[in-house]
N, C-alpha and C. Protein backbone atom coordinates (compact mmCIF):
# COMPACT_ATOMS: atom_id res chain seq x y z
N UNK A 1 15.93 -25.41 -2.85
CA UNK A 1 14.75 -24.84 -2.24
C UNK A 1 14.24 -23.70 -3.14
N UNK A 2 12.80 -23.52 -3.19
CA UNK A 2 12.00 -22.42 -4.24
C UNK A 2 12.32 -21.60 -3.05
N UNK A 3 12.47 -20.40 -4.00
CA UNK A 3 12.48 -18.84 -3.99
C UNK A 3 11.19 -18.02 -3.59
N UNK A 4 10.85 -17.56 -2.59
CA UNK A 4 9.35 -17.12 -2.61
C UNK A 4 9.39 -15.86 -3.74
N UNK A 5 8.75 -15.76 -4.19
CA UNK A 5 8.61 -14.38 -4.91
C UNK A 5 7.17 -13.63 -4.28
N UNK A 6 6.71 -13.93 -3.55
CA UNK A 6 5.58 -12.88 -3.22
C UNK A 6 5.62 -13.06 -2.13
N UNK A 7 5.05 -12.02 -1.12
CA UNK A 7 4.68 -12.13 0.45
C UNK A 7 3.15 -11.67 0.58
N UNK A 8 2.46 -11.88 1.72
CA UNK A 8 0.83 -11.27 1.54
C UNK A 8 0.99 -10.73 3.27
N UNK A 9 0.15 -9.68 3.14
CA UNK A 9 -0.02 -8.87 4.42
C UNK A 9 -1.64 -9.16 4.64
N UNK A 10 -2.53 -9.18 5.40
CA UNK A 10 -3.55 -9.23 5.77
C UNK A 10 -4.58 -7.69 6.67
N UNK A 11 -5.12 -7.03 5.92
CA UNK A 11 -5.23 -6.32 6.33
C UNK A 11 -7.17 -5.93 6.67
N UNK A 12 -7.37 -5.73 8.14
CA UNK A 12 -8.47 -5.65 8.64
C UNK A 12 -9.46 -4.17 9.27
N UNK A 13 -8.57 -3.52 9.22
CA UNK A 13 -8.63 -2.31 9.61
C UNK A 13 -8.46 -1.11 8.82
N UNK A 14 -7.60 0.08 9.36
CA UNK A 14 -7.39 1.16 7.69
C UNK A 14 -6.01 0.49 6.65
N UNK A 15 -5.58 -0.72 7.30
CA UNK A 15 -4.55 -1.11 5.97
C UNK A 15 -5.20 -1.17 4.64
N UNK A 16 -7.14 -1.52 5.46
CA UNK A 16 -7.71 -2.02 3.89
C UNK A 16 -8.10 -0.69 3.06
N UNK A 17 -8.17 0.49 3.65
CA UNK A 17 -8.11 1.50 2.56
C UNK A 17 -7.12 2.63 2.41
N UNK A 18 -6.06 2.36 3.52
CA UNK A 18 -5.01 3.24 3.15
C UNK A 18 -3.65 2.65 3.68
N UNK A 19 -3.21 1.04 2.45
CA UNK A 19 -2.58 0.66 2.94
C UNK A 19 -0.80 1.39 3.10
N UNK A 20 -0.71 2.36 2.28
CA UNK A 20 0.65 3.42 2.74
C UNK A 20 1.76 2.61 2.01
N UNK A 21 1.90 1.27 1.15
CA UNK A 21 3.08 0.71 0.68
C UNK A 21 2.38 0.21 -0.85
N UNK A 22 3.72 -0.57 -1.16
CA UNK A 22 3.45 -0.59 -2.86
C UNK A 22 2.93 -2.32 -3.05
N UNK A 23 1.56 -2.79 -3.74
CA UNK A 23 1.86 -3.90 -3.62
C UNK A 23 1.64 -4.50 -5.04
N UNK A 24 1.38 -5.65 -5.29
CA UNK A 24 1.11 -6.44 -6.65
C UNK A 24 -0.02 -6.53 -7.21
N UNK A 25 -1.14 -7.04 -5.99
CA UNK A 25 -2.68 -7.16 -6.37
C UNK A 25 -3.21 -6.70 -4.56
N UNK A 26 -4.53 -6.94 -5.10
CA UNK A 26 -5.10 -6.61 -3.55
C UNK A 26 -6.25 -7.90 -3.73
N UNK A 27 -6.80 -8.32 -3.07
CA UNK A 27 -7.95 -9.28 -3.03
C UNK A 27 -9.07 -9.77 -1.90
N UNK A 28 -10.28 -9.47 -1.63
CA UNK A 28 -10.79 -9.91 -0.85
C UNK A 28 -9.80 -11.13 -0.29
N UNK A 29 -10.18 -11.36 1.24
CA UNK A 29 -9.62 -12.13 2.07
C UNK A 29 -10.53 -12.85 3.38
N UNK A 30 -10.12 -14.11 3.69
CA UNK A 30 -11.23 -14.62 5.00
C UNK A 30 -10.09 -15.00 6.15
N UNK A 31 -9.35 -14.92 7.49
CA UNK A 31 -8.94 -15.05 8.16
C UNK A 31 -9.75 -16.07 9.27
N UNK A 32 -9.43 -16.88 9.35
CA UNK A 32 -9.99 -17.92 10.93
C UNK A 32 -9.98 -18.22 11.84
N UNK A 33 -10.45 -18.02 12.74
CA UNK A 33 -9.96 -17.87 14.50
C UNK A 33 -9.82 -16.90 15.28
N UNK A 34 -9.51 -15.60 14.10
CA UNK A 34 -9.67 -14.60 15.22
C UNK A 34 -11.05 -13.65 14.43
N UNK A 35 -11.39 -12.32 15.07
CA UNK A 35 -12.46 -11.93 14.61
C UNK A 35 -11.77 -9.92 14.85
N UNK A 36 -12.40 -8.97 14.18
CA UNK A 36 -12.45 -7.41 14.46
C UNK A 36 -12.88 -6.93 15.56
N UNK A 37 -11.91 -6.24 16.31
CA UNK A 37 -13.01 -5.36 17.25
C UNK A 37 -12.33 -4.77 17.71
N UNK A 38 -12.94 -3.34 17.76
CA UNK A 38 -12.43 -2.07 18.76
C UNK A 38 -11.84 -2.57 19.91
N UNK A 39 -10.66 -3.04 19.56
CA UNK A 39 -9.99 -3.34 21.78
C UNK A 39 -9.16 -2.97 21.38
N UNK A 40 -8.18 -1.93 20.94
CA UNK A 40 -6.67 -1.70 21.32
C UNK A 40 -7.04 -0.06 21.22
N UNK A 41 -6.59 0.30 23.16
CA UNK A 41 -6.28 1.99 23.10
C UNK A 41 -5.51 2.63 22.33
N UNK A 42 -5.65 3.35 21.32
CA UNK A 42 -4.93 4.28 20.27
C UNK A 42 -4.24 5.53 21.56
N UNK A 43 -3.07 5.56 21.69
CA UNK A 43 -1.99 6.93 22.02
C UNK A 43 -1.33 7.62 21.03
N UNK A 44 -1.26 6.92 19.70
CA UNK A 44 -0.51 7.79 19.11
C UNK A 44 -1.37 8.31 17.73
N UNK A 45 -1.70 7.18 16.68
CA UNK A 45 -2.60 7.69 15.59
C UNK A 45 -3.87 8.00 15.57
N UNK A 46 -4.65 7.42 16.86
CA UNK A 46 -6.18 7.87 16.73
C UNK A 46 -6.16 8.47 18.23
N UNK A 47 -5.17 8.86 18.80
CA UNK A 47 -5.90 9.51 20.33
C UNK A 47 -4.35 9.73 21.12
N UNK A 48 -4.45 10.08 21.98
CA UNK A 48 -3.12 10.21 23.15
C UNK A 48 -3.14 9.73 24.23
N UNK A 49 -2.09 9.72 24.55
CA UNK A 49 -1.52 8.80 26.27
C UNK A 49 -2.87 9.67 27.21
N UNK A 50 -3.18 10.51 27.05
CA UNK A 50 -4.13 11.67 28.05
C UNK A 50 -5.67 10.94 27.87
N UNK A 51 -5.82 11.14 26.55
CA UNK A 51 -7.01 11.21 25.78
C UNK A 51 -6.81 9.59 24.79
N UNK A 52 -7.07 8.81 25.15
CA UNK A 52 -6.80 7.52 24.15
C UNK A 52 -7.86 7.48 23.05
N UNK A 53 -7.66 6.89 22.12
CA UNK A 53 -9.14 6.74 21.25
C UNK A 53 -9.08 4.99 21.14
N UNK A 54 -9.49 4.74 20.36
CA UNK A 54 -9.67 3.15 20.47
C UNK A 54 -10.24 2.36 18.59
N UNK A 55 -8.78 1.57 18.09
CA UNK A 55 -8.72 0.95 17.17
C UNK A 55 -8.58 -0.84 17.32
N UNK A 56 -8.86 -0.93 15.76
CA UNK A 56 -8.89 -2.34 15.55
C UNK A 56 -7.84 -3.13 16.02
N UNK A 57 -8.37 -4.42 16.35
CA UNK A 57 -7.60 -5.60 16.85
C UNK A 57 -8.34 -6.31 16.17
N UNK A 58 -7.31 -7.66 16.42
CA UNK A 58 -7.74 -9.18 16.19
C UNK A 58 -7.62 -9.76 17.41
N UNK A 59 -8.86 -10.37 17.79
CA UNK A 59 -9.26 -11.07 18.87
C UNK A 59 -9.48 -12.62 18.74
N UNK A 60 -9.16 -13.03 19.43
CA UNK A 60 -9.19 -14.78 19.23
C UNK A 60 -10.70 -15.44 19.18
N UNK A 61 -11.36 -16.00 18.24
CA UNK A 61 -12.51 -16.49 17.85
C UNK A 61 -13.16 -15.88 16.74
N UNK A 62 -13.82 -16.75 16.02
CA UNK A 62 -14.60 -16.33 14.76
C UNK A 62 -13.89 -15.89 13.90
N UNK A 63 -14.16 -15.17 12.29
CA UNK A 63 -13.38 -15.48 11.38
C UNK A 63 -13.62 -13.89 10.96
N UNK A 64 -12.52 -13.25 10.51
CA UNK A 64 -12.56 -12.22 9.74
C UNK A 64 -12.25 -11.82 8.12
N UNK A 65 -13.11 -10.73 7.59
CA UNK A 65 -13.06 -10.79 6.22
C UNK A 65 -12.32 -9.55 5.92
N UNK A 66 -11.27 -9.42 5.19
CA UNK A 66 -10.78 -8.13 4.91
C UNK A 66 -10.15 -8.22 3.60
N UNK A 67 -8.42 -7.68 3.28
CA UNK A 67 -8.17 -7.71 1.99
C UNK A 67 -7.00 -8.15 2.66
N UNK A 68 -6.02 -8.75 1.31
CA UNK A 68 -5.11 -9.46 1.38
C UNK A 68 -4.22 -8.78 0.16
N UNK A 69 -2.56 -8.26 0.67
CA UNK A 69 -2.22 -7.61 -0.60
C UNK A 69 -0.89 -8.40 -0.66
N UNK A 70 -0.82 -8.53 -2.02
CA UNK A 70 0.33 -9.42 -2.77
C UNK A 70 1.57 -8.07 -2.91
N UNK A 71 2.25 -8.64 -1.85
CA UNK A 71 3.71 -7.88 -1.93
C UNK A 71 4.99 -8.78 -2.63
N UNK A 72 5.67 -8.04 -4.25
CA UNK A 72 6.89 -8.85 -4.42
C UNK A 72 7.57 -8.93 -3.66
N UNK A 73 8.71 -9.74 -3.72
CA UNK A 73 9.69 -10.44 -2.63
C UNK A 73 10.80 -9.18 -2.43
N UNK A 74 10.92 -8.66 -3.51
CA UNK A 74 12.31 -7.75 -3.52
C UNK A 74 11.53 -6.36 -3.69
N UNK A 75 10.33 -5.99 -2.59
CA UNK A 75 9.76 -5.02 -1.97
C UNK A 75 9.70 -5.43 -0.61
N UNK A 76 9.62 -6.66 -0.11
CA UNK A 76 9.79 -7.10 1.09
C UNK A 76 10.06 -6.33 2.40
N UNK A 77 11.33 -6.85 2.29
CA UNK A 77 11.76 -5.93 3.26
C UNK A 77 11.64 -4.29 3.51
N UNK A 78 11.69 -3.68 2.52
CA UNK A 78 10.81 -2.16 2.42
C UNK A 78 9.39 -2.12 3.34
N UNK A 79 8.44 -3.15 2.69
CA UNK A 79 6.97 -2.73 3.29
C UNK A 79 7.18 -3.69 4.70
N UNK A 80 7.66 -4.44 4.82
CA UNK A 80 7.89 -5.32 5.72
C UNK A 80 8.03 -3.95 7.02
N UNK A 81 9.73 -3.14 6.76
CA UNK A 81 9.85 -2.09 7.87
C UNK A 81 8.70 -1.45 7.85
N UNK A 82 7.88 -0.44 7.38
CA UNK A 82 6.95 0.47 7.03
C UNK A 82 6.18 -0.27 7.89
N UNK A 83 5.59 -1.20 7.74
CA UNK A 83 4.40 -1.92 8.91
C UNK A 83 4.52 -2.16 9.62
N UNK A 84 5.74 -2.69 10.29
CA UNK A 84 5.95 -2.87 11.50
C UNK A 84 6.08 -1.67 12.64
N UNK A 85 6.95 -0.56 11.89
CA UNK A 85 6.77 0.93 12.30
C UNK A 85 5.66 1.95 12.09
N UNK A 86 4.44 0.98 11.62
CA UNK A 86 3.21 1.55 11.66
C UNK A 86 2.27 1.19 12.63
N UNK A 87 1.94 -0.74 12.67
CA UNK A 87 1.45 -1.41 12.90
C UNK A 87 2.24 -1.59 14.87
N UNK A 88 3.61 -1.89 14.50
CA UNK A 88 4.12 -2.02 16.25
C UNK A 88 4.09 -1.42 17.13
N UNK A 89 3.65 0.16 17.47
CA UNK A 89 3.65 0.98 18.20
C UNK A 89 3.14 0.64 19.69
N UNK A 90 4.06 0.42 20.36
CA UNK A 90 4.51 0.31 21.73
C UNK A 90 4.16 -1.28 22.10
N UNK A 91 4.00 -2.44 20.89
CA UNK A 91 4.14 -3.61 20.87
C UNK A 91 3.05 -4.21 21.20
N UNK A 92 1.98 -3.30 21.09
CA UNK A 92 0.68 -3.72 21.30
C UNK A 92 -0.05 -4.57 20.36
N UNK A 93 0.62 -5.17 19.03
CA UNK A 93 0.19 -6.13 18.21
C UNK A 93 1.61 -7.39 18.08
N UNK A 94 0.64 -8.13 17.39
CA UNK A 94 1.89 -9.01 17.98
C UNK A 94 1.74 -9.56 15.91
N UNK A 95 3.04 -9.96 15.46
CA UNK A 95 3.10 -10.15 13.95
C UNK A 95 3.01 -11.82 14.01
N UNK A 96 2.48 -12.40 13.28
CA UNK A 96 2.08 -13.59 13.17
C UNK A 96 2.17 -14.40 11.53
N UNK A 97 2.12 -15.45 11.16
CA UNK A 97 2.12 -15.43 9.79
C UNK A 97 0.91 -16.89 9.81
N UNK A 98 -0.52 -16.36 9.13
CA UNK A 98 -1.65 -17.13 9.51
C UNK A 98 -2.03 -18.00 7.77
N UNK A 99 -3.10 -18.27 8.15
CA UNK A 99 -3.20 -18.87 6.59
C UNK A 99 -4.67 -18.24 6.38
N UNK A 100 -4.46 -17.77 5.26
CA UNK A 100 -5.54 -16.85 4.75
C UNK A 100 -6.17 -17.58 3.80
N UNK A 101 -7.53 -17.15 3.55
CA UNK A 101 -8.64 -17.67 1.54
C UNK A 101 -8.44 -16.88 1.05
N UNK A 102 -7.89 -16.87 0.06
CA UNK A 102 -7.67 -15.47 -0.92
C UNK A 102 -8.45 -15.92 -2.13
N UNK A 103 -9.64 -16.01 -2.41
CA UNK A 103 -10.34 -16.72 -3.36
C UNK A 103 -10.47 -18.15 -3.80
N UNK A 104 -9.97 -19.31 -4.07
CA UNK A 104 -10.46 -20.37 -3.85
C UNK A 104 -8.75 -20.85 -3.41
N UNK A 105 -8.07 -20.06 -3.02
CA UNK A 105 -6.21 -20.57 -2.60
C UNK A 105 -6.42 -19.91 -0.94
N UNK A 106 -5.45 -21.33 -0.46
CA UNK A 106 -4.67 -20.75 0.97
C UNK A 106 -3.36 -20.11 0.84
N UNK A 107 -3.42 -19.09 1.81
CA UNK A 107 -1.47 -18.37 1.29
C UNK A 107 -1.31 -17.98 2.87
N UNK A 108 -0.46 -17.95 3.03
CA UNK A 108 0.53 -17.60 4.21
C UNK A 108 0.47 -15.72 4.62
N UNK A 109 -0.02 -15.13 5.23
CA UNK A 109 0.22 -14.14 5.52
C UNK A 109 0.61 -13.15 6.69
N UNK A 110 1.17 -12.16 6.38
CA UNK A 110 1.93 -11.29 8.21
C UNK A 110 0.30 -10.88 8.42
N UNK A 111 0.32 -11.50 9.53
CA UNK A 111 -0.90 -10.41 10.16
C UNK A 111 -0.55 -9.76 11.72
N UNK A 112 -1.45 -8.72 11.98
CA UNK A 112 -1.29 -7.94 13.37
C UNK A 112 -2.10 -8.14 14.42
N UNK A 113 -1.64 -9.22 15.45
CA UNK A 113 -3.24 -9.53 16.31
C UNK A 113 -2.98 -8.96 17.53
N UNK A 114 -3.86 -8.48 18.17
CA UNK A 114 -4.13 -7.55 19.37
C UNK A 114 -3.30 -8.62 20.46
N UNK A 115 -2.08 -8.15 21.24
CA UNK A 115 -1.85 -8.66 22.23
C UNK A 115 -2.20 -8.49 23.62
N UNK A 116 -2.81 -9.29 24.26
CA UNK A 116 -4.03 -8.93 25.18
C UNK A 116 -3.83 -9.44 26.53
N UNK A 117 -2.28 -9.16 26.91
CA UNK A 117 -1.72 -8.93 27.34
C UNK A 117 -1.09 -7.42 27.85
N UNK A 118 -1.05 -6.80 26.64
CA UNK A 118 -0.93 -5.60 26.75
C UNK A 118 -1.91 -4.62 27.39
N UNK A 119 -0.70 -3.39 27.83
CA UNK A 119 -1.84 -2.70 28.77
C UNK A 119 -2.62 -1.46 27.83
N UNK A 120 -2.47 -1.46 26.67
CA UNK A 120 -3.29 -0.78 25.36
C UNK A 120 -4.25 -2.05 25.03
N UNK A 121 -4.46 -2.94 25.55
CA UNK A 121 -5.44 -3.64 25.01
C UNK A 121 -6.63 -3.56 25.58
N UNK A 122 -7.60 -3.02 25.10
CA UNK A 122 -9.05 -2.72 25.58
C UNK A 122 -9.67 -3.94 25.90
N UNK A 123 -9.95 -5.25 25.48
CA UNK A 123 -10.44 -6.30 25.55
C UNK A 123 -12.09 -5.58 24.79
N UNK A 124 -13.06 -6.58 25.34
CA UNK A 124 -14.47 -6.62 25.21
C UNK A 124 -15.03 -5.05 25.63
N UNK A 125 -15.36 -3.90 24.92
CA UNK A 125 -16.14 -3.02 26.04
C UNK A 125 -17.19 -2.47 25.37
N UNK A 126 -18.08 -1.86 26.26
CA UNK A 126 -19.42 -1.68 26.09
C UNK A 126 -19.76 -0.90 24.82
N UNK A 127 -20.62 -0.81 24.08
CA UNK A 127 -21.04 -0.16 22.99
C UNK A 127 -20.97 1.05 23.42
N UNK A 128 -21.17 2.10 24.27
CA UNK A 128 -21.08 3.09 24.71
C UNK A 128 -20.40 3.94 25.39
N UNK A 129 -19.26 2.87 25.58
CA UNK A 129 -17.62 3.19 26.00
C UNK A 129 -16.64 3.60 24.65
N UNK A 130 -17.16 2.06 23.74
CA UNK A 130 -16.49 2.21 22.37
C UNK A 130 -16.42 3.47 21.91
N UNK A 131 -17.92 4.19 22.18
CA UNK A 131 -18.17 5.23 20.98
C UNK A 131 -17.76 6.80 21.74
N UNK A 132 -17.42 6.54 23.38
CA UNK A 132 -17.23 8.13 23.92
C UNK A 132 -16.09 7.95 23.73
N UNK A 133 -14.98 6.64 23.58
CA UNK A 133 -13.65 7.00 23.10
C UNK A 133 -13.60 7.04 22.04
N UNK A 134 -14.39 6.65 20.86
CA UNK A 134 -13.86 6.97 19.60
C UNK A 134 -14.21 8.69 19.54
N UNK A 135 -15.63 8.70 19.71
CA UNK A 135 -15.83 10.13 19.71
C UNK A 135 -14.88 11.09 20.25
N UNK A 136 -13.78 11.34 21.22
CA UNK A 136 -13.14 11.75 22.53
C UNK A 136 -11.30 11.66 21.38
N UNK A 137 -10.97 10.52 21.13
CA UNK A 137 -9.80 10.45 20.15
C UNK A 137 -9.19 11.42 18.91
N UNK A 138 -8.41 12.04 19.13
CA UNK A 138 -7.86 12.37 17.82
C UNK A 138 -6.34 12.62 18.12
N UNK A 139 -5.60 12.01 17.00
CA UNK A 139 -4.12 11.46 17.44
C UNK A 139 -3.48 12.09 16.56
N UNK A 140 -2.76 11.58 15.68
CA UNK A 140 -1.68 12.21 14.71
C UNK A 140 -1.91 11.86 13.10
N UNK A 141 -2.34 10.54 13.23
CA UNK A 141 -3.35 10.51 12.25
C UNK A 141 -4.91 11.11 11.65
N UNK A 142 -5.13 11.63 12.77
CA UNK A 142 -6.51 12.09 12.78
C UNK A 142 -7.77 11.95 14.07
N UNK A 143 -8.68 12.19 13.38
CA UNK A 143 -10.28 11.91 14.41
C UNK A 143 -10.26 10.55 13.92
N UNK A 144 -10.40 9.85 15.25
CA UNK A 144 -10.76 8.96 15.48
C UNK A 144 -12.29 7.71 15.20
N UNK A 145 -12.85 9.07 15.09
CA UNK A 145 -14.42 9.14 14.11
C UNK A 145 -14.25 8.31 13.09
N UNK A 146 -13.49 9.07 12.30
CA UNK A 146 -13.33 9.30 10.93
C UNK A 146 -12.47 7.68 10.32
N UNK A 147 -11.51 7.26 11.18
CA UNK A 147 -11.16 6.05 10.90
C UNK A 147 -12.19 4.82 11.31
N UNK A 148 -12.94 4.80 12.23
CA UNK A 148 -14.15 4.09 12.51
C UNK A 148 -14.67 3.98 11.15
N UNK A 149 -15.32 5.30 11.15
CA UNK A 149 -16.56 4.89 9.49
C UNK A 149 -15.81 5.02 8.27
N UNK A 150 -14.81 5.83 8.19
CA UNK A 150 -14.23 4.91 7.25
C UNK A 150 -13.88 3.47 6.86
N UNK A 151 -13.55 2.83 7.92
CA UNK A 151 -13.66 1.58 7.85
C UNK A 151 -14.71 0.60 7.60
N UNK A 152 -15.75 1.27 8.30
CA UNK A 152 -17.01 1.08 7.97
C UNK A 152 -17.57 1.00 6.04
N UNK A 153 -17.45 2.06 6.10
CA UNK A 153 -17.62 2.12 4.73
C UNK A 153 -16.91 1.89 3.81
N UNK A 154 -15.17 1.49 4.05
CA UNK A 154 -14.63 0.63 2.95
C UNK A 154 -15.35 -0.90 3.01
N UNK A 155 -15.74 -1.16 4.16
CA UNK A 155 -16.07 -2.65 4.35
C UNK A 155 -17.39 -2.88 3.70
N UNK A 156 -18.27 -2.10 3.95
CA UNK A 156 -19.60 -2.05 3.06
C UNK A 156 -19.41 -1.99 1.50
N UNK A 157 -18.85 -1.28 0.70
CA UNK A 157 -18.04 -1.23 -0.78
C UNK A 157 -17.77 -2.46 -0.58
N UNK A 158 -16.86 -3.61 -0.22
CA UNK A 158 -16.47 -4.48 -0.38
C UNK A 158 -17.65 -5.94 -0.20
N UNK A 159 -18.53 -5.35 0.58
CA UNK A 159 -19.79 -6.27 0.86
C UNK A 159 -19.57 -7.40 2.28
N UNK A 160 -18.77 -6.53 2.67
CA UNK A 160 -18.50 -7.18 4.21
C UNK A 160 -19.29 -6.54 5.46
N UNK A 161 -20.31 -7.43 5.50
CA UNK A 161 -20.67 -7.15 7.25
C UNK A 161 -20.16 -7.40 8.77
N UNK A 162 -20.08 -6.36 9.07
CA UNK A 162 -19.47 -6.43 10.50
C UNK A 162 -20.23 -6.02 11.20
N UNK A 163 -20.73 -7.03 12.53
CA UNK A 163 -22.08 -7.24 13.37
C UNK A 163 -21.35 -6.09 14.65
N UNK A 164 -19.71 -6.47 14.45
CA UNK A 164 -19.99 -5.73 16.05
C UNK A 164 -19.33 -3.66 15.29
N UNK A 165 -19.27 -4.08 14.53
CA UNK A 165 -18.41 -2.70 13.98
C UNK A 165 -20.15 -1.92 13.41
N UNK A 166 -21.20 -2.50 12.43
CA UNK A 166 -22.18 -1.97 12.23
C UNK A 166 -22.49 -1.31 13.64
N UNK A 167 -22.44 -1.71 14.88
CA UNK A 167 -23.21 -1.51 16.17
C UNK A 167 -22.44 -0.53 16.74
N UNK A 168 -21.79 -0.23 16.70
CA UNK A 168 -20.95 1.21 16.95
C UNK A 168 -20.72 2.13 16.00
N UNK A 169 -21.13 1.84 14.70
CA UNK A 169 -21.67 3.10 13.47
C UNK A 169 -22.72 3.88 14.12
N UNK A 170 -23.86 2.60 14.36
CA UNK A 170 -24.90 3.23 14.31
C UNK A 170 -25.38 4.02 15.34
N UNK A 171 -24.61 3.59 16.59
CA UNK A 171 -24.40 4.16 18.03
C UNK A 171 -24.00 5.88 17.77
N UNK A 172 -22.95 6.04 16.59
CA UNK A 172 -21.91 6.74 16.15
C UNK A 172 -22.91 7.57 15.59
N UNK A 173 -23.93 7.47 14.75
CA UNK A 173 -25.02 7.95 13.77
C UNK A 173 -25.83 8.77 14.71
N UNK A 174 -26.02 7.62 16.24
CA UNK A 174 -27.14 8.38 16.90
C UNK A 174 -27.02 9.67 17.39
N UNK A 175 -25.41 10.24 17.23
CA UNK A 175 -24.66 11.39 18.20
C UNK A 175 -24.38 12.17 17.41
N UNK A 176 -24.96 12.28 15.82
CA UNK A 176 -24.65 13.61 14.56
C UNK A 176 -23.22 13.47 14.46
N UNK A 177 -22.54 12.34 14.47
CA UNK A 177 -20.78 12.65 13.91
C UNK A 177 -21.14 12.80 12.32
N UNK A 178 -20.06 13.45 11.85
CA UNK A 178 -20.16 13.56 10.33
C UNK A 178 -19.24 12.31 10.07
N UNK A 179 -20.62 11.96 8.53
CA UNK A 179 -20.33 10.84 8.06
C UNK A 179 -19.13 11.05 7.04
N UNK A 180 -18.02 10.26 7.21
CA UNK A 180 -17.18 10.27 6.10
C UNK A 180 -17.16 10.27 4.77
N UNK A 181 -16.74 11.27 3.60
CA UNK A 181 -17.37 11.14 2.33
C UNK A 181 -16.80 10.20 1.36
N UNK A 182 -17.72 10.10 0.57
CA UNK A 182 -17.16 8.77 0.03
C UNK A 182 -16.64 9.43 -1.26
N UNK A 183 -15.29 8.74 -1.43
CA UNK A 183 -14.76 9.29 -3.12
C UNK A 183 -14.83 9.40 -4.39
C-alpha cells in the first residue's frame, strides 16, 4: 500500500488568512454541497457564553470557495491536534474528509462543517440579527467585527464572492464599524 505523503485541510473562514500551522502550498479551493454562513454562536474566540458573537459554518447546499493547504504527512499529526483544538470547541463542528478542486485535481480533505444539531448552531438568521451579534461579540480572539471583514476582505484579494457574507459587510458598513486594514 502507498504511503500518503501529504494531507489537505480546507479552509473557509479565518483558517484562510490566519491559518496558525505550518503547511507545503496553499491554493485556491471549490468545496460541493455545502455553502458559508454565519450560523455557529462563537463563546469562546469571537464572543462569550453571556454575550455570543457568531462565526462561520458549513451548511449543507451549494458550493464553497476557499483555500486548500497542503500539509506533509510527518507534520500531520502536529497540525492535525492544533485544529481540532482550535476548530472543536465544545463539538460544534463536526471533522469530515470531503473531496475538494484544487485547480484542475480532486484531493481528499479534513474539513469543519457546522453541526446543526448543536445548540451553538445558529442555523439561517436574519441579516440584522447576524450583524447585532457580530457587532455585540468579542471573545478571546478578538472583535468579532474584525473577523467578519477580515474575512471579507481576504476573500475579495482572492476574487471570491460571497452573496450572503457581502450582505452582512454591507449591513456592517451601514453602522460606521471600522474597516479592517489591509496589509
Amino acid at each position: 500500500m502507498a504511503q500518503i505523503s501529504t494531507h489537505w485541510v480546507f479552509g473557509y473562514g479565518s483558517l484562510i488568512w490566519r491559518p496558525g500551522f505550518e503547511f507545503v502550498r496553499q491554493e485556491p479551493a471549490l468545496l460541493r454541497g455545502v455553502h458559508r454562513r454565519l450560523c455557529v454562536y462563537s463563546q469562546r474566540h469571537r464572543g462569550t457564553a453571556a454575550q455570543p458573537g457568531l462565526v462561520f459554518g458549513l451548511m449543507p447546499g451549494g458550493s464553497c470557495r476557499g483555500m486548500a493547504f497542503e500539509v506533509a504527512a510527518e507534520r500531520w499529526d502536529d497540525v492535525h491536534a492544533y485544529l481540532h483544538e482550535r476548530e472543536m470547541d465544545n463539538g460544534v463542528y463536526r471533522e469530515a474528509v470531503r473531496p475538494l478542486r484544487v485547480g484542475g485535481a480532486a484531493v481528499g480533505a479534513l474539513v469543519f462543517l457546522a453541526d446543526t444539531r448543536h445548540l451553538q448552531y445558529a442555523g439561517k438568521l436574519a441579516i440584522a440579527e447576524q450583524v447585532r451579534l457580530v457587532l455585540a461579540g468579542v471573545g478571546e480572539s478578538g472583535p468579532n467585527h474584525e473577523y467578519v471583514l477580515e474575512t471579507a476582505r481576504k476573500l475579495g484579494e482572492l476574487g471570491i464572492r460571497d452573496r450572503h457574507l457581502d450582505e452582512v459587510v454591507e449591513a456592517l458598513h451601514g453602522v460606521d464599524v471600522p474597516v479592517a486594514e489591509t496589509a
